[in-house]
Protein backbone atom coordinates (compact mmCIF):
# COMPACT_ATOMS: atom_id res chain seq x y z
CA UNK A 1 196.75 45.55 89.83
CA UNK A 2 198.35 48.76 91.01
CA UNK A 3 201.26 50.07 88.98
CA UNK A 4 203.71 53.03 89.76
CA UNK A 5 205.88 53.96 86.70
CA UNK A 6 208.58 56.57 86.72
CA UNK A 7 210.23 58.60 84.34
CA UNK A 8 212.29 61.63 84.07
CA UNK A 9 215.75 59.77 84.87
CA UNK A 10 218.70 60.34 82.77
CA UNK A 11 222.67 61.44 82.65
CA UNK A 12 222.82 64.92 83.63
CA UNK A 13 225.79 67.06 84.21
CA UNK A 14 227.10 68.36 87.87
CA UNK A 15 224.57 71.41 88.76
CA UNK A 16 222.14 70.38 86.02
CA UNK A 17 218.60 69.35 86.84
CA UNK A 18 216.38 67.06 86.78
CA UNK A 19 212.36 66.58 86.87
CA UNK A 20 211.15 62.71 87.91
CA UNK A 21 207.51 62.04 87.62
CA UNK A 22 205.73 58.71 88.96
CA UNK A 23 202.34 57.81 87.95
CA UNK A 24 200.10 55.48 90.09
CA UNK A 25 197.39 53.48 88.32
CA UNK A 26 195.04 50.71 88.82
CA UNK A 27 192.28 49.95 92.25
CA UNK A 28 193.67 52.75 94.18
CA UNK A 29 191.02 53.81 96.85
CA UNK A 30 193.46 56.12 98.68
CA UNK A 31 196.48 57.48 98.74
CA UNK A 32 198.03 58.20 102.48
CA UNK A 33 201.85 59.44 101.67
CA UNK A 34 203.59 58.92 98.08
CA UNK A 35 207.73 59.41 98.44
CA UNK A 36 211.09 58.76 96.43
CA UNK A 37 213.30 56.69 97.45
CA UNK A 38 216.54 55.72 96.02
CA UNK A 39 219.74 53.67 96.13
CA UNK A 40 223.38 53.59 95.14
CA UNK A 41 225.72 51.23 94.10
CA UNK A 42 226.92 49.14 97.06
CA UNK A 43 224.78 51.29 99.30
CA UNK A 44 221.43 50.88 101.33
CA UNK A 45 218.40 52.30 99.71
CA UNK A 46 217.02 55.84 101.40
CA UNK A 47 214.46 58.09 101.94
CA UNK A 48 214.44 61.15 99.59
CA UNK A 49 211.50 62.84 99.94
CA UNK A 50 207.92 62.48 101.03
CA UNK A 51 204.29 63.85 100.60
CA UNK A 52 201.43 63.19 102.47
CA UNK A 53 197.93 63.26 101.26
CA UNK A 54 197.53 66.58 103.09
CA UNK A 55 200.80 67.80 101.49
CA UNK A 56 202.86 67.84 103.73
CA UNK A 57 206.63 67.11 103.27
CA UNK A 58 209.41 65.91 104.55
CA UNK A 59 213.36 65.81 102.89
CA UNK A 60 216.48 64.02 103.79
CA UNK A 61 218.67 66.18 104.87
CA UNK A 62 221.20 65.43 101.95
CA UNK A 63 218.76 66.79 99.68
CA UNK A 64 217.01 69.83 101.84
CA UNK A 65 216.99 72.70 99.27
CA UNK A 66 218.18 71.29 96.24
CA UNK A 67 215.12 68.70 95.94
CA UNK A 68 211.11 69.46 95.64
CA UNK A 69 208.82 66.72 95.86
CA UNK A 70 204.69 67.69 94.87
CA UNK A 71 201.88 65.86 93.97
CA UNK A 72 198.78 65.63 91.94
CA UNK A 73 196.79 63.37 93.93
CA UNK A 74 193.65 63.38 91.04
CA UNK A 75 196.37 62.51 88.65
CA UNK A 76 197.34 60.12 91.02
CA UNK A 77 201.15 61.77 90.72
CA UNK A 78 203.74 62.67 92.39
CA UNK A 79 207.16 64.40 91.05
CA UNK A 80 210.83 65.07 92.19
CA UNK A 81 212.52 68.12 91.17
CA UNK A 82 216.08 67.90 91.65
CA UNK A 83 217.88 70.79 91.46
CA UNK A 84 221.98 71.66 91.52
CA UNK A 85 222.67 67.35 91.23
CA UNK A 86 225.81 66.53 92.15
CA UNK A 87 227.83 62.85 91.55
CA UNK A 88 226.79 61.56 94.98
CA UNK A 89 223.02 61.74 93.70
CA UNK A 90 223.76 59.21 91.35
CA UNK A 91 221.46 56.66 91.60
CA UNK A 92 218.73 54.61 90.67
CA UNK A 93 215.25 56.65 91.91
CA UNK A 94 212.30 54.41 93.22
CA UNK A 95 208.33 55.69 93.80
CA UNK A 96 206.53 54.46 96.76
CA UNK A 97 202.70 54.54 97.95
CA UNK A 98 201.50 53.93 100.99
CA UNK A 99 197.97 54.02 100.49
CA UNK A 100 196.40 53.20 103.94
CA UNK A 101 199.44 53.83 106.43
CA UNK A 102 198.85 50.38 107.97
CA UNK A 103 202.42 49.12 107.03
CA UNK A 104 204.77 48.25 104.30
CA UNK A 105 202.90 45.02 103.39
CA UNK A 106 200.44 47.27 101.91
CA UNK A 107 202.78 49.76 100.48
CA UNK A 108 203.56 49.59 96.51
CA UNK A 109 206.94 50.45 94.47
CA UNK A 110 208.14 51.58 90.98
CA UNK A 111 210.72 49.94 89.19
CA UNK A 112 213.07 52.40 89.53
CA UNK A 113 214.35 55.24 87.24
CA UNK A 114 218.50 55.89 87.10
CA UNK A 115 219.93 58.95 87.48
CA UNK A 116 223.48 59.58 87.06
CA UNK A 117 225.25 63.12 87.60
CA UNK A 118 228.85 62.87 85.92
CA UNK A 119 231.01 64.89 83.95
């Protein structure tokens, strides 16, 4: 059974910063895109950040230049660094694979790590 399990969340102050790391493991044959997503209280949950397996990226634009997403595909890996956090970042961080790009009834999902920026 695949498993993605984050860490790196925590309570941070305004500017501070914060490193998440997900690690994938179980019958993973391939790995097309890995991203972070994440969601608010009350709010839809978004698109952070992706990487494909080629390493490419792509950011929200909320996050362009404060946020770093990389991978390590043979540790099967990927990380968020999240630099000069502010309150609005506060919220709860999820992983995501795609393995095969053939739609989100394939795709797999952390539990979620929180993050809260407050003073």
């Amino acid at each position: 059974q695949v498993q993605l399990e984050e860490s790196g969340g925590g309570l941070v102050q305004p500017g501070e910063s914060l490193r998440l790391s997900c690690v994938a493991s179980g019958p993973i044959f391939r790995i097309n895109e890995m991203a972070w997503y994440r969601q608010a209280p009350g709010k839809q949950r978004e698109l952070v950040a992706t990487i494909t397996r080629g390493g490419s990226t792509e950011y929200a634009d909320s996050v362009k230049g404060r946020f770093t997403i990389s991978g390590d595909n043979t540790k099967r890996t990927v990380y968020l660094q999240m630099n000069s956090l502010s309150p609005e970042d506060t919220a709860v961080y999820y992983c995501h694979l795609d393995p095969n790009g053939l739609g989100p009834e394939y795709d797999y999902w952390g539990q979620g790590t929180q993050v809260t920026v407050s003073s």
